[in-house]
N, C-alpha and C. Protein backbone atom coordinates (compact mmCIF):
# COMPACT_ATOMS: atom_id res chain seq x y z
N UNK A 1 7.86 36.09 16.31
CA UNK A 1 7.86 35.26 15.11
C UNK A 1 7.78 36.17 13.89
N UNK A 2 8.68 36.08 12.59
CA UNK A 2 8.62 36.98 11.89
C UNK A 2 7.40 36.80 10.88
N UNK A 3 7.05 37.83 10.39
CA UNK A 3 5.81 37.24 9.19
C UNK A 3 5.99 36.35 8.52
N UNK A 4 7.32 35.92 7.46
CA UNK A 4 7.53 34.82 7.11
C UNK A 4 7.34 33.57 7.25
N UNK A 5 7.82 33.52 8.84
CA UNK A 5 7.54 32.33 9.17
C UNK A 5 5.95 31.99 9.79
N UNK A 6 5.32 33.21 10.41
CA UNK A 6 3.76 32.91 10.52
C UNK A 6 2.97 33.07 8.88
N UNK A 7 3.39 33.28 7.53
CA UNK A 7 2.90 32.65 6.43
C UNK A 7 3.18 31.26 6.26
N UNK A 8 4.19 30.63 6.53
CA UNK A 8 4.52 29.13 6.57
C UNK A 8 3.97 28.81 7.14
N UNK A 9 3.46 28.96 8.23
CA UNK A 9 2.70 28.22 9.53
C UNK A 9 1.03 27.57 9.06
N UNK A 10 0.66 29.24 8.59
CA UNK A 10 -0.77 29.36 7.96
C UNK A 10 -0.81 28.53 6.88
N UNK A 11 0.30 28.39 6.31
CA UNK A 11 -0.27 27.50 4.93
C UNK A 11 -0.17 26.12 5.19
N UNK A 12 1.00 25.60 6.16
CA UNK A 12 1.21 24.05 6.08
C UNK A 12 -0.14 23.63 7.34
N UNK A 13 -0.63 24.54 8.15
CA UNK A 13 -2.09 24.18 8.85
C UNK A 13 -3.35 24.36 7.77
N UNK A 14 -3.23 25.18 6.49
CA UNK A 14 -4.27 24.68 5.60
C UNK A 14 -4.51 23.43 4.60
N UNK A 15 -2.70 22.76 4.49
CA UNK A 15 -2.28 22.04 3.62
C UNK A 15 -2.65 20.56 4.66
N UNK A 16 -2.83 20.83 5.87
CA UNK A 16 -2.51 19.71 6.26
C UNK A 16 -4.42 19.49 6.61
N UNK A 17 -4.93 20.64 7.11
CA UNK A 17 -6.81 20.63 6.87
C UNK A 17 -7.42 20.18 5.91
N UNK A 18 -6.42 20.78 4.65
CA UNK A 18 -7.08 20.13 3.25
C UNK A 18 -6.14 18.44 2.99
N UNK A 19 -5.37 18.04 3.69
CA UNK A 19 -5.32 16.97 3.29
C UNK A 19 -6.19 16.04 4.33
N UNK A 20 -6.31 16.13 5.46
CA UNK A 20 -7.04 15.46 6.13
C UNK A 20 -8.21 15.10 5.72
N UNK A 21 -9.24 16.68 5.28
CA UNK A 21 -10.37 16.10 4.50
C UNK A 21 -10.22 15.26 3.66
N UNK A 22 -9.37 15.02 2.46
CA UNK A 22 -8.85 14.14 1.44
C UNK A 22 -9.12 12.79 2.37
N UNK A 23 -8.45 12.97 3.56
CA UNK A 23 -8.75 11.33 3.88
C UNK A 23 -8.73 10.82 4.12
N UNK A 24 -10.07 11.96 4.63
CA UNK A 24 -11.44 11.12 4.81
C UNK A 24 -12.24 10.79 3.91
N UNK A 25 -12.50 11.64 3.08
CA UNK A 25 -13.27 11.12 1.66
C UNK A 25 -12.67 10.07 1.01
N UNK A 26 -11.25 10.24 0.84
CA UNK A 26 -10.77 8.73 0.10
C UNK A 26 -11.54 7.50 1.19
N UNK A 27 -11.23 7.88 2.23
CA UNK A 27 -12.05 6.47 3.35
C UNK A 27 -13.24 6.14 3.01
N UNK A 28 -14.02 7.50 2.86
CA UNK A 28 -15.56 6.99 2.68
C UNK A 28 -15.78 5.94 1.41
N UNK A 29 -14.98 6.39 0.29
CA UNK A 29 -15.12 6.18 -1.31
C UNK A 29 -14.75 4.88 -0.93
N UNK A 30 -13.49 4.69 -0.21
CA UNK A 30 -13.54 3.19 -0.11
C UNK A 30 -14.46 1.92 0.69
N UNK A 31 -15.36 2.52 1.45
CA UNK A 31 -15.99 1.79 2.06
C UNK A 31 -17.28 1.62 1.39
N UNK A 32 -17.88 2.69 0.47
CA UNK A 32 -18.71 2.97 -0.23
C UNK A 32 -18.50 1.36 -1.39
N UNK A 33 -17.26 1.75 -2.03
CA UNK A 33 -16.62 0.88 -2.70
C UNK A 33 -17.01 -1.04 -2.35
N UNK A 34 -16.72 -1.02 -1.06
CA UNK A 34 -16.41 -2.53 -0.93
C UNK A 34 -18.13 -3.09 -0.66
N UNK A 35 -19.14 -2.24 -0.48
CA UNK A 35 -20.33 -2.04 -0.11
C UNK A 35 -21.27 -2.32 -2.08
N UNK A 36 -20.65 -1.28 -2.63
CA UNK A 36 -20.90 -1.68 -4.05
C UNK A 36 -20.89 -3.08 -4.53
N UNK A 37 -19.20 -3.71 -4.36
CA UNK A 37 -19.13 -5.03 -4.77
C UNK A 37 -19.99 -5.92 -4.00
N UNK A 38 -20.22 -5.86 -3.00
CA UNK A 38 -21.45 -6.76 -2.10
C UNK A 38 -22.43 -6.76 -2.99
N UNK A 39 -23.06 -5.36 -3.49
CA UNK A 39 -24.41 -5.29 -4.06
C UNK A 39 -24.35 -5.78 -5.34
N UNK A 40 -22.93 -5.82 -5.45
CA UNK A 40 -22.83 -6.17 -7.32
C UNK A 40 -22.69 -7.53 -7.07
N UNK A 41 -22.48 -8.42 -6.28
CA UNK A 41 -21.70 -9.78 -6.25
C UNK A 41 -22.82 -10.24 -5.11
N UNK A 42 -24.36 -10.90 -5.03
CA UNK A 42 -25.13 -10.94 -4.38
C UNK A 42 -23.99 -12.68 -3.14
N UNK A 43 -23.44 -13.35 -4.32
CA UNK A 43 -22.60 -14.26 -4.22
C UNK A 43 -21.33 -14.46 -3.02
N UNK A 44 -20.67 -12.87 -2.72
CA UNK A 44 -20.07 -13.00 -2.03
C UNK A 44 -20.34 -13.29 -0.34
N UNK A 45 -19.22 -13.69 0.40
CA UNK A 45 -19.58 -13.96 1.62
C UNK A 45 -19.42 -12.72 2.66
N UNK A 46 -20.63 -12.77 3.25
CA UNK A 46 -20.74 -11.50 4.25
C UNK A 46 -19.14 -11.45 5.14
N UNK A 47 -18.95 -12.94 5.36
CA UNK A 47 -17.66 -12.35 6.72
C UNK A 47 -16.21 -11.83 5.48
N UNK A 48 -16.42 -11.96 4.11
CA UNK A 48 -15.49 -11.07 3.22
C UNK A 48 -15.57 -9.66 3.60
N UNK A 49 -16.97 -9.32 3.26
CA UNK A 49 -17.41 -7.80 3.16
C UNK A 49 -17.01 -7.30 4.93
N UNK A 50 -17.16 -7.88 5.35
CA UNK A 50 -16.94 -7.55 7.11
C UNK A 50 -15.67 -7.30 6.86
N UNK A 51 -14.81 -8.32 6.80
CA UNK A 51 -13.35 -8.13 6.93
C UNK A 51 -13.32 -7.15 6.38
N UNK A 52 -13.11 -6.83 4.55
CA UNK A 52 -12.83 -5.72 4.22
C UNK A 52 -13.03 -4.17 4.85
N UNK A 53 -14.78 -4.60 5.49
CA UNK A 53 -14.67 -2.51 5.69
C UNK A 53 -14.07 -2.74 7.29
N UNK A 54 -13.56 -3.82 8.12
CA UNK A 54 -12.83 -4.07 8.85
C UNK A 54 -11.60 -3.60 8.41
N UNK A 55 -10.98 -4.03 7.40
CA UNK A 55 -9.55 -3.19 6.85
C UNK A 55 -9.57 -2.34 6.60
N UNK A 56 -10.44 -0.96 5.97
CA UNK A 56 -10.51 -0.42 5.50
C UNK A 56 -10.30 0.81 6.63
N UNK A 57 -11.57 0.16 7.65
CA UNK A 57 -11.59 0.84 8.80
C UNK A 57 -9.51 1.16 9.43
N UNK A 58 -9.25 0.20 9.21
CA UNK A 58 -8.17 -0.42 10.09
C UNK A 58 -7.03 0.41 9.69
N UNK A 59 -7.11 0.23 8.11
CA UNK A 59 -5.67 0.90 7.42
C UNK A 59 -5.92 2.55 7.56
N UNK A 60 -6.99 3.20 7.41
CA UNK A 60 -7.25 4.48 7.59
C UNK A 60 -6.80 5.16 9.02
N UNK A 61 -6.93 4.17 9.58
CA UNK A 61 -6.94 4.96 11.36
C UNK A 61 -5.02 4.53 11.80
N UNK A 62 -4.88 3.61 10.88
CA UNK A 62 -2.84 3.45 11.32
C UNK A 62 -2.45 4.15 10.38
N UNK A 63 -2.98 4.54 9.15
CA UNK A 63 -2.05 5.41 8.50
C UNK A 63 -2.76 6.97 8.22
N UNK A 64 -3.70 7.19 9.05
CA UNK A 64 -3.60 8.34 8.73
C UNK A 64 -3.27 10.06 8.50
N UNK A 65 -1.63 9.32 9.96
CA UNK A 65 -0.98 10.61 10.10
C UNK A 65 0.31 10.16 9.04
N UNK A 66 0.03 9.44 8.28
CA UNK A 66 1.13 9.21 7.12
C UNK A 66 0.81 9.72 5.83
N UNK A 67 2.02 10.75 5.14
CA UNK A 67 1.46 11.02 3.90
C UNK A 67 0.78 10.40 3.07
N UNK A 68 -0.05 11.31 1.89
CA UNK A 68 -0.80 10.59 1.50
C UNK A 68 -0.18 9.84 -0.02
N UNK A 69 1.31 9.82 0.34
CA UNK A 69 2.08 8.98 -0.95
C UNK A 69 2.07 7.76 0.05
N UNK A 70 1.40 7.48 1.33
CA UNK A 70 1.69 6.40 1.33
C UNK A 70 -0.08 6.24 1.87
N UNK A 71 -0.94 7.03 2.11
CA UNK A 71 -2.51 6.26 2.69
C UNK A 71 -3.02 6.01 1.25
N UNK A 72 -2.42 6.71 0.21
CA UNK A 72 -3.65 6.59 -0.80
C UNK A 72 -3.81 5.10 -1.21
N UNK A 73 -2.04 4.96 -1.90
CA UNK A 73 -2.24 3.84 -2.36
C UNK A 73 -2.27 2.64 -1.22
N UNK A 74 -2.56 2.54 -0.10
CA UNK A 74 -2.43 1.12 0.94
C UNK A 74 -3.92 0.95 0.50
N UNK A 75 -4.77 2.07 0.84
CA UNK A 75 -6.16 2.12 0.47
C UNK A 75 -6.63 1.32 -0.87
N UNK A 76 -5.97 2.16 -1.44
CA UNK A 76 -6.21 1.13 -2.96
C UNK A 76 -5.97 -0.05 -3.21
N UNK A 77 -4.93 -0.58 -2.88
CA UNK A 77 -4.22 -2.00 -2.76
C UNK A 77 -5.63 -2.77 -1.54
N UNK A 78 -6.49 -2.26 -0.86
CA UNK A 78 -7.37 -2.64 0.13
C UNK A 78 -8.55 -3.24 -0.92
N UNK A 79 -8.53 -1.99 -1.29
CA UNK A 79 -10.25 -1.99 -2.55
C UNK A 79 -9.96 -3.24 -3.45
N UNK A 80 -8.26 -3.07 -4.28
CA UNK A 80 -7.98 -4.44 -4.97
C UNK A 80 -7.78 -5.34 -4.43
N UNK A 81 -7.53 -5.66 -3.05
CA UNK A 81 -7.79 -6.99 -2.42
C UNK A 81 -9.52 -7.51 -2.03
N UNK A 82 -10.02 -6.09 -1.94
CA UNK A 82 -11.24 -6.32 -1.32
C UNK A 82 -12.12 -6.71 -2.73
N UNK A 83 -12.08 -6.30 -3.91
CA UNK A 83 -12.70 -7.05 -4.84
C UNK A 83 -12.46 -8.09 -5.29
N UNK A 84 -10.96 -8.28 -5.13
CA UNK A 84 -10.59 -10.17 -5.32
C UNK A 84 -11.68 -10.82 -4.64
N UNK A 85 -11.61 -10.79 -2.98
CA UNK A 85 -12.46 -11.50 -2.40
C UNK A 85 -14.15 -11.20 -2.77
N UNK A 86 -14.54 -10.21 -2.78
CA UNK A 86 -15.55 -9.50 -2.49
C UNK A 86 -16.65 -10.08 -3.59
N UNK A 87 -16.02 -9.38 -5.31
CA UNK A 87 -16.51 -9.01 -6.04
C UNK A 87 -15.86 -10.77 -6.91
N UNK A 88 -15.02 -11.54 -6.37
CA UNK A 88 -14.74 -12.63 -6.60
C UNK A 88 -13.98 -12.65 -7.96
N UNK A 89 -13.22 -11.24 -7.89
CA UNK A 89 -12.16 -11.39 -8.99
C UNK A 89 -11.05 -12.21 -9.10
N UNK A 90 -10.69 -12.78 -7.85
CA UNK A 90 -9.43 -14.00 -8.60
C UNK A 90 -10.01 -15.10 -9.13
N UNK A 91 -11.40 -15.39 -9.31
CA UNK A 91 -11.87 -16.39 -10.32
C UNK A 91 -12.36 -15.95 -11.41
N UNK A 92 -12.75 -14.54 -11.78
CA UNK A 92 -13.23 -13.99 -12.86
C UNK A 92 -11.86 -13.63 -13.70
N UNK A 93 -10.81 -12.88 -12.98
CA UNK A 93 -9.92 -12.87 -13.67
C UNK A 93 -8.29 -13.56 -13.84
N UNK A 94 -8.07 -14.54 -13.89
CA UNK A 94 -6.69 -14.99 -13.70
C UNK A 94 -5.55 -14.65 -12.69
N UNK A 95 -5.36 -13.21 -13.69
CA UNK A 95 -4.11 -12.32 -13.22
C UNK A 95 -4.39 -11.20 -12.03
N UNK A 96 -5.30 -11.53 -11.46
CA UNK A 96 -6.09 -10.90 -10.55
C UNK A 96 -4.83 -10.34 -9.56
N UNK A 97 -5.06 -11.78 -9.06
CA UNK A 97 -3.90 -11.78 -7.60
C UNK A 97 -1.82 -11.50 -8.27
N UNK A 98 -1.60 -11.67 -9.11
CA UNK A 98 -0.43 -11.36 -9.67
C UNK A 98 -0.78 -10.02 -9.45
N UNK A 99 -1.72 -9.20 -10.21
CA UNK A 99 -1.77 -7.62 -9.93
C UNK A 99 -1.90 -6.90 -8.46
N UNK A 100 -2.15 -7.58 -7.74
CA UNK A 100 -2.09 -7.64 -6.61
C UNK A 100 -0.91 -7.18 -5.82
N UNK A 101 -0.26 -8.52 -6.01
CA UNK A 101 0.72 -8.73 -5.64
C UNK A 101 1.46 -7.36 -5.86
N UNK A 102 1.75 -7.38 -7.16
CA UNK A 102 2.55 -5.97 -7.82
C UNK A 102 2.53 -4.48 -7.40
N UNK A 103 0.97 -4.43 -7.35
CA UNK A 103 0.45 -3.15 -6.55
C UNK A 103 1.17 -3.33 -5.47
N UNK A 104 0.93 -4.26 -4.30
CA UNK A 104 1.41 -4.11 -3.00
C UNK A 104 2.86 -3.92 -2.75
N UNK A 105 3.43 -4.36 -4.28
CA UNK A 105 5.00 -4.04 -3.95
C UNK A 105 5.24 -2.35 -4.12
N UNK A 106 4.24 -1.46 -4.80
CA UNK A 106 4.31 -0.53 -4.90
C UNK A 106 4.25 0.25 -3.90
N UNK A 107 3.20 -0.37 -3.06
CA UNK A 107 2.95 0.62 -1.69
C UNK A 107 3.78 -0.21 -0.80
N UNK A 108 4.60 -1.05 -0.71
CA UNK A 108 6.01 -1.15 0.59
C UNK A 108 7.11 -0.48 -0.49
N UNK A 109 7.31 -0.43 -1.56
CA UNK A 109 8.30 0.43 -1.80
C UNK A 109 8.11 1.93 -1.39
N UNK A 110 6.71 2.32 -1.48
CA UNK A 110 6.20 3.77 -0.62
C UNK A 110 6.52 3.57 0.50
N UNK A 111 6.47 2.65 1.28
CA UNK A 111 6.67 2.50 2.69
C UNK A 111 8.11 2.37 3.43
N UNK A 112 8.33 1.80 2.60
CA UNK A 112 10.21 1.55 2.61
C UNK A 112 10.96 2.98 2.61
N UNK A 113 10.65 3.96 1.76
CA UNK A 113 11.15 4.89 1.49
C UNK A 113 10.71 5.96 2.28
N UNK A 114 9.68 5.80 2.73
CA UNK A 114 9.25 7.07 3.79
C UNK A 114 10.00 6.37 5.09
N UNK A 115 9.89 4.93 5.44
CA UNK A 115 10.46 5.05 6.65
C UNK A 115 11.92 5.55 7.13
N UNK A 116 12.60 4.74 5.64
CA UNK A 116 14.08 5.49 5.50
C UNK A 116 14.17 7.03 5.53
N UNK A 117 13.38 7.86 4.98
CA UNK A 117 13.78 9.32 4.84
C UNK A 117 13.68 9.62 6.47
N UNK A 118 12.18 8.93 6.99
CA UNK A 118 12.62 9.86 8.46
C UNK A 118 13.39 9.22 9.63
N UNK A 119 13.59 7.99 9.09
CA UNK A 119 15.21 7.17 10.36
C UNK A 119 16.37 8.11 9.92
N UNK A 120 16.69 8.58 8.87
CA UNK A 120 18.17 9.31 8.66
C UNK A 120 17.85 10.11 8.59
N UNK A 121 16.55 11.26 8.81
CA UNK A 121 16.06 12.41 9.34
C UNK A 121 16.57 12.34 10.94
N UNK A 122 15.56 11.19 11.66
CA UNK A 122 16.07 11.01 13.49
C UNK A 122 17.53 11.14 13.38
N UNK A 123 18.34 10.44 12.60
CA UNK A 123 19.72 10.21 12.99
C UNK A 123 20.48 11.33 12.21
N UNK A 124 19.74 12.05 12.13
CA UNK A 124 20.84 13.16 11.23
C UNK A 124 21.40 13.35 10.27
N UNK A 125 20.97 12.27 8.97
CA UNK A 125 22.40 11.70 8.36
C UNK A 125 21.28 12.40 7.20
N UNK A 126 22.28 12.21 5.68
CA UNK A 126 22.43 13.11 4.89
C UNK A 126 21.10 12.22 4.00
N UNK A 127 20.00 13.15 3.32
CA UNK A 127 19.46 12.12 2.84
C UNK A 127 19.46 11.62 0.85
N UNK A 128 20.12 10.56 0.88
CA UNK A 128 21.01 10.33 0.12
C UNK A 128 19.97 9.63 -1.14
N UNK A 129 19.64 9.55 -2.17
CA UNK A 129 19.04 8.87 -2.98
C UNK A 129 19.03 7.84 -3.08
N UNK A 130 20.12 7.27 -3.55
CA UNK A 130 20.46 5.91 -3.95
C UNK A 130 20.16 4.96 -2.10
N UNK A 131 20.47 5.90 -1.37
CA UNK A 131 20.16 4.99 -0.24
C UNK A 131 18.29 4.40 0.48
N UNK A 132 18.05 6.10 0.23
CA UNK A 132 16.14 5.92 -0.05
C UNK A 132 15.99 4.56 -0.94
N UNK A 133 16.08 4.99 -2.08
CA UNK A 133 15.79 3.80 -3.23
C UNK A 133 15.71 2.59 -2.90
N UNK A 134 17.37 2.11 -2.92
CA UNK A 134 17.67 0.71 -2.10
C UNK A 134 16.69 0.24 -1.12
N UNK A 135 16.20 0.87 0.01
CA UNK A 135 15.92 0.83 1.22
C UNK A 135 14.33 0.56 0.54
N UNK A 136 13.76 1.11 -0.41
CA UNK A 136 12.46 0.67 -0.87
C UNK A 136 12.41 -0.16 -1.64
N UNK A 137 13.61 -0.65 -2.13
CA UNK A 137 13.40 -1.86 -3.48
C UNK A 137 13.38 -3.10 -2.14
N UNK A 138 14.77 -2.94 -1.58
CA UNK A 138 14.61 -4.43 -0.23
C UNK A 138 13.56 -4.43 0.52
N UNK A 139 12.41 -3.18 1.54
CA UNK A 139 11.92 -3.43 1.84
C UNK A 139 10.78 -4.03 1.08
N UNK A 140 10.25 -3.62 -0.08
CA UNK A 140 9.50 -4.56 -0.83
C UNK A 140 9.37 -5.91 -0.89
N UNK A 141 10.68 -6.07 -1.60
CA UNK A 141 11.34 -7.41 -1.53
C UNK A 141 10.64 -8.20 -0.49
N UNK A 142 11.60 -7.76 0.77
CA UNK A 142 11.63 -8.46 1.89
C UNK A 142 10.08 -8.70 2.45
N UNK A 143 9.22 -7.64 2.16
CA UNK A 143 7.56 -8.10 2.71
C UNK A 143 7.45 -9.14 2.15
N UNK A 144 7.51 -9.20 0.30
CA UNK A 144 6.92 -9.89 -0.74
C UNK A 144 7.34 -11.15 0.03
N UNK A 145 8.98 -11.75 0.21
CA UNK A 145 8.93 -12.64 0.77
C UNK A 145 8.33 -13.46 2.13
N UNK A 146 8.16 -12.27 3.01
CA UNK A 146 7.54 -12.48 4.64
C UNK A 146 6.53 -13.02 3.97
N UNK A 147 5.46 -12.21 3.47
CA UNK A 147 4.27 -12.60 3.34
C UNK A 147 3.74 -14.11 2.70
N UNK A 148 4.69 -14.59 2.17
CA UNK A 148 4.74 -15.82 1.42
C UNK A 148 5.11 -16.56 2.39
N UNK A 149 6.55 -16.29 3.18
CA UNK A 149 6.56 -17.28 4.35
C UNK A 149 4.90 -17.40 5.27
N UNK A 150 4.47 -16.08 5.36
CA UNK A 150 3.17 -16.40 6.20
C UNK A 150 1.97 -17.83 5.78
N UNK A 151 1.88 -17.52 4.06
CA UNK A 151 1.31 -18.33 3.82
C UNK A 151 1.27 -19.66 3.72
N UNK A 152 2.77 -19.71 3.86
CA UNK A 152 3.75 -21.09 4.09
C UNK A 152 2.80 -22.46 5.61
N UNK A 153 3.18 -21.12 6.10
CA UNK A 153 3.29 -21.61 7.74
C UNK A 153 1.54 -21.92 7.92
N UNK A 154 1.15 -20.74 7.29
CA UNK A 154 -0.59 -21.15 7.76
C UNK A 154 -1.13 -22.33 7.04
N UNK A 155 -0.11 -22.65 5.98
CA UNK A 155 -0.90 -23.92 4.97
C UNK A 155 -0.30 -25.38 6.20
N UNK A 156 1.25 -25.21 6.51
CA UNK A 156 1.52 -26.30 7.39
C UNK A 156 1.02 -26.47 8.50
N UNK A 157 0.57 -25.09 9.54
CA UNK A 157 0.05 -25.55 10.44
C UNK A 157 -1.29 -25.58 10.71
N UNK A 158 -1.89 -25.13 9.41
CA UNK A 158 -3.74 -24.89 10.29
C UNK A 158 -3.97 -26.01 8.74
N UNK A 159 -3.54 -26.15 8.05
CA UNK A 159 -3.91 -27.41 7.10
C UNK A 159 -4.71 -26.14 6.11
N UNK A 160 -4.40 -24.95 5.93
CA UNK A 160 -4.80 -24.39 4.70
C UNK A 160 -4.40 -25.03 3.47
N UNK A 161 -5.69 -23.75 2.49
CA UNK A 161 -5.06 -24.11 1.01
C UNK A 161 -4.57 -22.50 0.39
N UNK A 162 -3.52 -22.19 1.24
CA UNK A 162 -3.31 -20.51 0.87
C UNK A 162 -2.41 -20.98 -0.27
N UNK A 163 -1.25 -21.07 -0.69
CA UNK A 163 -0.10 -21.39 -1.76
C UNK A 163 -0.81 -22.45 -2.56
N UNK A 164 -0.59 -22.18 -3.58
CA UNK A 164 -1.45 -23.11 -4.88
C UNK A 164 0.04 -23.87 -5.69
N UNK A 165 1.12 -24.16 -4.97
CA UNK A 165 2.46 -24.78 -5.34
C UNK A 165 3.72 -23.71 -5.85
N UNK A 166 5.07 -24.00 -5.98
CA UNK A 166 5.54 -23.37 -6.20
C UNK A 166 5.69 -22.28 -6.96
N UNK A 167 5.12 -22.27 -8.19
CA UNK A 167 4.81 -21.50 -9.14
C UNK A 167 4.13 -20.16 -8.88
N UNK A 168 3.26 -20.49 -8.11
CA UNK A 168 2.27 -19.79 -7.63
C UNK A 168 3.12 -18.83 -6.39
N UNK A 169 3.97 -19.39 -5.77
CA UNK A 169 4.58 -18.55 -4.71
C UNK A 169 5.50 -17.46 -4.98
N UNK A 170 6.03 -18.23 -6.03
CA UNK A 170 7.53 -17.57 -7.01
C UNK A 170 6.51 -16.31 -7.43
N UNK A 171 6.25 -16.73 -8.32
CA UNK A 171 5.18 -15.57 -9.40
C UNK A 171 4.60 -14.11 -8.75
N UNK A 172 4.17 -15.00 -6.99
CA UNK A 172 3.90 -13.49 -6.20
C UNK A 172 4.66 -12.81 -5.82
N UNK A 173 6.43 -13.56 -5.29
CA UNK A 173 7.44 -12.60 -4.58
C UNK A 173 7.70 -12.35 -5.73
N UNK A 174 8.08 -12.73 -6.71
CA UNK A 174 8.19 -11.85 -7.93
C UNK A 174 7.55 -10.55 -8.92
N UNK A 175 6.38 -10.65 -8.41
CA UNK A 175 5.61 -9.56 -8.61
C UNK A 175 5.40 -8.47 -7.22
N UNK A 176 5.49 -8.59 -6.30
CA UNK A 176 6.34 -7.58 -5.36
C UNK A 176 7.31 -7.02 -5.50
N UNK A 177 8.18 -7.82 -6.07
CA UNK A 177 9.85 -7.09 -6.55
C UNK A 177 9.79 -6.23 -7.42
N UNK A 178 8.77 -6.67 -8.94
CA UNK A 178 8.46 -6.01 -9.65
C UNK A 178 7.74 -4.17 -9.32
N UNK A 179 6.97 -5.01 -7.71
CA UNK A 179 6.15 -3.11 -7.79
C UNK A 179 7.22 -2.76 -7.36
N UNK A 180 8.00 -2.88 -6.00
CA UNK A 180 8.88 -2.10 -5.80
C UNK A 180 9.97 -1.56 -6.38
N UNK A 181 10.40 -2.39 -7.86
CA UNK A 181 11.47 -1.43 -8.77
C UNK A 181 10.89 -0.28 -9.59
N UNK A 182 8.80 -1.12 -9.59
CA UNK A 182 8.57 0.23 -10.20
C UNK A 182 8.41 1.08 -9.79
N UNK A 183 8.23 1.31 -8.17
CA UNK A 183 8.45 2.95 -7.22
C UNK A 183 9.60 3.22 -7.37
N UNK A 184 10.46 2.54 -7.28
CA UNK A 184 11.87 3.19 -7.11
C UNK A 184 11.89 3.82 -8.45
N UNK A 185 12.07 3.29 -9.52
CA UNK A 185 12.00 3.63 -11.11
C UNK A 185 11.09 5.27 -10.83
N UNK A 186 9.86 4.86 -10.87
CA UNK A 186 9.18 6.05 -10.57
C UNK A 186 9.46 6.98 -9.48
N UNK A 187 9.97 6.70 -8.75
CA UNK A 187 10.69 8.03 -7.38
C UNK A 187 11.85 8.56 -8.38
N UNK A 188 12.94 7.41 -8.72
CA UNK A 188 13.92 8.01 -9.50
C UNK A 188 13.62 9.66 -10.66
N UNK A 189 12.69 8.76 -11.21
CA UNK A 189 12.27 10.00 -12.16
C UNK A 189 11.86 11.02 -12.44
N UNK A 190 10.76 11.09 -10.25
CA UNK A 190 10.16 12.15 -10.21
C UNK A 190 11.57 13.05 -9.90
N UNK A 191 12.20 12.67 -8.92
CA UNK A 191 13.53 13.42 -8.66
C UNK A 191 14.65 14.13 -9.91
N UNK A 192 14.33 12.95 -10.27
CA UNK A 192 14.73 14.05 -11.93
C UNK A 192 14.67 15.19 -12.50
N UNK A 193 12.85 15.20 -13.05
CA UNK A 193 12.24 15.59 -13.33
C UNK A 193 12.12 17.14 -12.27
N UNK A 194 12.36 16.93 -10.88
CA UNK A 194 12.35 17.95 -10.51
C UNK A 194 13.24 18.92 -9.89
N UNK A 195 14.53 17.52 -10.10
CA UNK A 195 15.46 18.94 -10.11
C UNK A 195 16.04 19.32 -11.45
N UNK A 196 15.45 18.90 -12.07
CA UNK A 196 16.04 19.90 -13.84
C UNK A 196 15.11 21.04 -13.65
């Protein structure tokens, strides 16, 4: 093996030591986190706080051999779901769950785009921008909408009150669409930016 390539070796096994620690500490901060809003919100319901460091637990351990352009923010999008419920921000603040929404389109447009880079990595094929992009604006999209069908189905068949009427449904796949043009927008630019 030439030296070259055992300096590459050494550094992407320190890069990948020092990101691991990363996160884990982002994990802790977030569990720390959803533990805070309990103490701050005497109000909320314990099986909230369960669920959450239940997710928290959950999203850390499926994504944590995934970069961290895509654990940081799922994490985060966790903490802002977990204080909606938790800390009982979709009644304190309105636009709570719209921001929500938006964020989460941010992290499936992260998601969209990493899965695309390494399917036309497996398949060989050239990796093309405009095709990344696309591939993160629809997969966005396409959650924003799943997820609304979900809520659809759980209001018809278990007699929920998840969808608060049309308005309310529109407004969320629409604010998914919104995060995901703004990753793409923002991927666009970093790419820019770094090949000038």
């Amino acid at each position: 093996m030439t030296e070259k390539k055992q300096l590459q070796n050494r550094i992407t096994e320190e890069v990948s030591a020092k990101e691991k620690k990363q996160k884990w500490m982002i994990s802790a901060a977030a569990l720390v986190l959803m533990i805070v809003f309990r103490v701050l919100e005497p109000a909320a319901e314990t099986t909230d706080v369960i669920g959450m460091l239940l997710a928290v637990g959950a999203v850390s351990l499926a994504l944590f051999r995934f970069p961290m352009t895509i654990y940081l923010p799922a994490l985060v999008f966790v903490v802002l779901a977990g204080a909606g419920s938790i800390y009982l921000m979709y009644d304190k603040l309105p636009g709570w769950d719209r921001f929500v929404h938006y964020f989460s389109g941010i992290v499936l447009g992260a998601i969209g785009y990493t899965g695309m880079r390494y399917l036309l990595k497996w398949r060989r094929m050239p990796q093309d921008q405009v095709v990344l992009l696309l591939a993160a604006f629809v997969f966005a999209g396409m959650c924003a909408g799943a997820w609304e069908i979900g809520e659809f189905s759980a209001d018809q068949l278990f007699g929920m009150e998840v969808q608060h009427g049309n308005t309310d449904t529109m407004g969320d796949i629409i604010c998914g669409f919104l995060g995901g043009l703004t990753f793409c927008l923002g991927q666009w630019a970093y790419g820019r930016i770094k090949d000038a």
